[in-house]
Protein backbone atom coordinates (compact mmCIF):
# COMPACT_ATOMS: atom_id res chain seq x y z
CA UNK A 1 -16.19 -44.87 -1.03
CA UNK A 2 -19.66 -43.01 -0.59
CA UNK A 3 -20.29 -40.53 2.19
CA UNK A 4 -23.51 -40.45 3.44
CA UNK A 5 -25.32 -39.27 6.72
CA UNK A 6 -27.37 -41.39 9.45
CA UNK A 7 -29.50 -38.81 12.12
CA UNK A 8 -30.62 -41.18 14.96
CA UNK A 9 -33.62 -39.37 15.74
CA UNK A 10 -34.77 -37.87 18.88
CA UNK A 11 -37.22 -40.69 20.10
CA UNK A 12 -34.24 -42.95 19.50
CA UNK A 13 -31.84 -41.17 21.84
CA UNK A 14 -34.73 -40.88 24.34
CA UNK A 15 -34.93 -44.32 24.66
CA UNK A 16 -31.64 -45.00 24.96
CA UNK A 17 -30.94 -46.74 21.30
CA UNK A 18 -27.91 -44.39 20.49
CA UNK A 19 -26.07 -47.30 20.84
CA UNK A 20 -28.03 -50.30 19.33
CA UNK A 21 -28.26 -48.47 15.88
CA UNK A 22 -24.79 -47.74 16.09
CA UNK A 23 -23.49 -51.26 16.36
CA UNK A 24 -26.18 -52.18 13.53
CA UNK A 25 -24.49 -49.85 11.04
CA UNK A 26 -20.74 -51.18 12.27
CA UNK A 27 -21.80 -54.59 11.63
CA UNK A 28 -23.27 -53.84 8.31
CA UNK A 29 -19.56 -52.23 7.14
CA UNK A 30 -19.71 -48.44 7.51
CA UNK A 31 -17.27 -46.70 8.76
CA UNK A 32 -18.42 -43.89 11.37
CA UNK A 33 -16.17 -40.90 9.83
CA UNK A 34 -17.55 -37.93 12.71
CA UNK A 35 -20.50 -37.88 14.71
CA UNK A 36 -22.01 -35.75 17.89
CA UNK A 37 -24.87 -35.22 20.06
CA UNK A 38 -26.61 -32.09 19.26
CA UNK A 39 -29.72 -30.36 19.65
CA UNK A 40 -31.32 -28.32 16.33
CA UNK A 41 -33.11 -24.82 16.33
CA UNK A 42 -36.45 -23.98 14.70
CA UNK A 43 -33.59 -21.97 11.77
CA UNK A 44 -31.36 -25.90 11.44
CA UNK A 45 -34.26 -28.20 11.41
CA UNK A 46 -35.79 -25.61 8.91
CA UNK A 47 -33.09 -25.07 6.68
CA UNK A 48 -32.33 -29.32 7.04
CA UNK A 49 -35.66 -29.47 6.11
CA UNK A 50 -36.28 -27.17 3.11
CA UNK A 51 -37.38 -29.92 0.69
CA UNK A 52 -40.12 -30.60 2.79
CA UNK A 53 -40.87 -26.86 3.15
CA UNK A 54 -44.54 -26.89 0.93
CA UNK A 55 -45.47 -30.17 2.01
CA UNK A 56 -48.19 -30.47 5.08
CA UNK A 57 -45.95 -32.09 7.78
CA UNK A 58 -43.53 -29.98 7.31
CA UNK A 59 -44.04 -27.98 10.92
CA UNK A 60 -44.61 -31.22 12.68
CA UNK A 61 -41.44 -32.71 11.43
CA UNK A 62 -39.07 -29.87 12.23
CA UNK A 63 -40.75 -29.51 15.68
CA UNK A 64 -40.05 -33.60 16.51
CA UNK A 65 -36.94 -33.19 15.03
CA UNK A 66 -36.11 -30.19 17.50
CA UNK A 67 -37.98 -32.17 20.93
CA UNK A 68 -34.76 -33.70 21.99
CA UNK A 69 -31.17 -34.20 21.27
CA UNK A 70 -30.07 -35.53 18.02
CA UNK A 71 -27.31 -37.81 16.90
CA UNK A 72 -25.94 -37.21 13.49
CA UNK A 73 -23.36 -39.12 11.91
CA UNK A 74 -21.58 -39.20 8.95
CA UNK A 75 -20.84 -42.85 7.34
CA UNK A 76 -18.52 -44.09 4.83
CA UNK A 77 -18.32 -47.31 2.83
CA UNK A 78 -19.29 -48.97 -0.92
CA UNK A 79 -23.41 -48.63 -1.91
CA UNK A 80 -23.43 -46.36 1.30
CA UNK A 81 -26.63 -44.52 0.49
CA UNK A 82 -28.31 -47.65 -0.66
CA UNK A 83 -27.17 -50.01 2.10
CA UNK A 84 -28.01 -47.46 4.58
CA UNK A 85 -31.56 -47.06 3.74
CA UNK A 86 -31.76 -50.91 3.23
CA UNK A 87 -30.39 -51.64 6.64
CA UNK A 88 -32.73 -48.21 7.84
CA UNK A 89 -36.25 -49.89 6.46
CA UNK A 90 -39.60 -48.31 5.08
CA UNK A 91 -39.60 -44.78 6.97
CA UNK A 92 -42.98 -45.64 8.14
CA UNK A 93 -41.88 -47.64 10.86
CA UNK A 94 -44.97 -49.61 10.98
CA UNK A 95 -44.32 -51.19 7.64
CA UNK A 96 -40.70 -51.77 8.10
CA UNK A 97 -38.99 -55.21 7.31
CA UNK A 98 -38.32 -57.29 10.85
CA UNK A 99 -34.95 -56.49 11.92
CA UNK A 100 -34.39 -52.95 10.26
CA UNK A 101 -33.79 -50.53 12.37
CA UNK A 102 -36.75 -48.75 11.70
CA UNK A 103 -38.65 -52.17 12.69
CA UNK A 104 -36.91 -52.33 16.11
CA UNK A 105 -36.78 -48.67 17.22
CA UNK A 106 -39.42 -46.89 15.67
CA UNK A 107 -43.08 -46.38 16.49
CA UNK A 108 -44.80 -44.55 13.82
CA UNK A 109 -44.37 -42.77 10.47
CA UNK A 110 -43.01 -39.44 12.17
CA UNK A 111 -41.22 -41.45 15.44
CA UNK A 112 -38.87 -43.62 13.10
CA UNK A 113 -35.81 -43.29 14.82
CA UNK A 114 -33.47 -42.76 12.10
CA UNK A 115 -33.26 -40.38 8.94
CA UNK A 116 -30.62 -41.46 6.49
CA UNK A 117 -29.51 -39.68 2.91
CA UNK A 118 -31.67 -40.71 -0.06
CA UNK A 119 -28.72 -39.84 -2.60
CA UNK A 120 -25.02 -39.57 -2.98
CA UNK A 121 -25.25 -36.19 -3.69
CA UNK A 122 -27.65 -35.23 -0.45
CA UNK A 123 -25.01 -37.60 1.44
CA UNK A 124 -22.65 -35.16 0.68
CA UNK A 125 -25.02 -31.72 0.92
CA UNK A 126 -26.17 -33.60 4.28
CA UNK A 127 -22.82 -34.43 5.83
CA UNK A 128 -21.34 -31.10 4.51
CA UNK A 129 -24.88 -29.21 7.07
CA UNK A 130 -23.90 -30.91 10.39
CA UNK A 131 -19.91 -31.54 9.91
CA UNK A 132 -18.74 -29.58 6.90
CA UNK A 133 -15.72 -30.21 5.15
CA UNK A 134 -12.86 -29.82 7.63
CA UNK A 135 -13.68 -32.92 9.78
CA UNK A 136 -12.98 -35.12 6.70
């Protein structure tokens, strides 16, 4: 089994879709291992973050990510990473297939509803950030 982690973003729980992306992911055979509602500081959504540090959207991205409550949740099943972002979509929301979940909740490039793990090993580094090792 793969670990990786889903973030439904905070223009997502805004609009009440907490729930919708939830039952997308269920359906699609991932087990939810932990998950809470949370809301990141300027020092989480930096140090989430740090890849991004050099690159220009880095400040906008950390300060969306810290504009409302958060929902991060750790997954589990076969292919997790790459099912995930399959069943997630292009992160530009615009360009998304129909019926990802990027498609049907996000707006925009930055407003995409959903961040999910790019690699088994960031699944785990990821996972490890909001949960860490004792809720497993």
């Amino acid at each position: 089994m793969e670990r990786t982690l889903l973030i439904i973003k905070p223009d997502a729980v805004e609009a009440g879709n907490i729930g919708n992306i939830l039952k997308i992911v269920i359906d699609n055979g991932f087990t939810v291992k932990t998950m809470r509602m949370t809301h990141l500081t300027r020092d989480q959504a930096g140090r989430f973050y740090a890849v991004h540090k050099e690159r220009p959207f880095f400040d906008d991205l950390c300060t969306f990510m810290m504009s409302g409550k958060i929902v991060p949740v750790a997954l589990e099943r076969e292919n997790a990473v790459v099912k995930l972002r399959d069943i997630l979509g292009e992160t530009d929301s615009t360009k998304a297939a129909p019926g990802t979940i990027r498609a049907l909740y996000g707006t925009s490039l930055e407003r995409n509803a959903s961040h999910g793990s790019d690699s088994i090993e960031n699944g785990k580094i990821e996972t490890a950030f909001f949960f860490g090792e004792l809720e497993f």
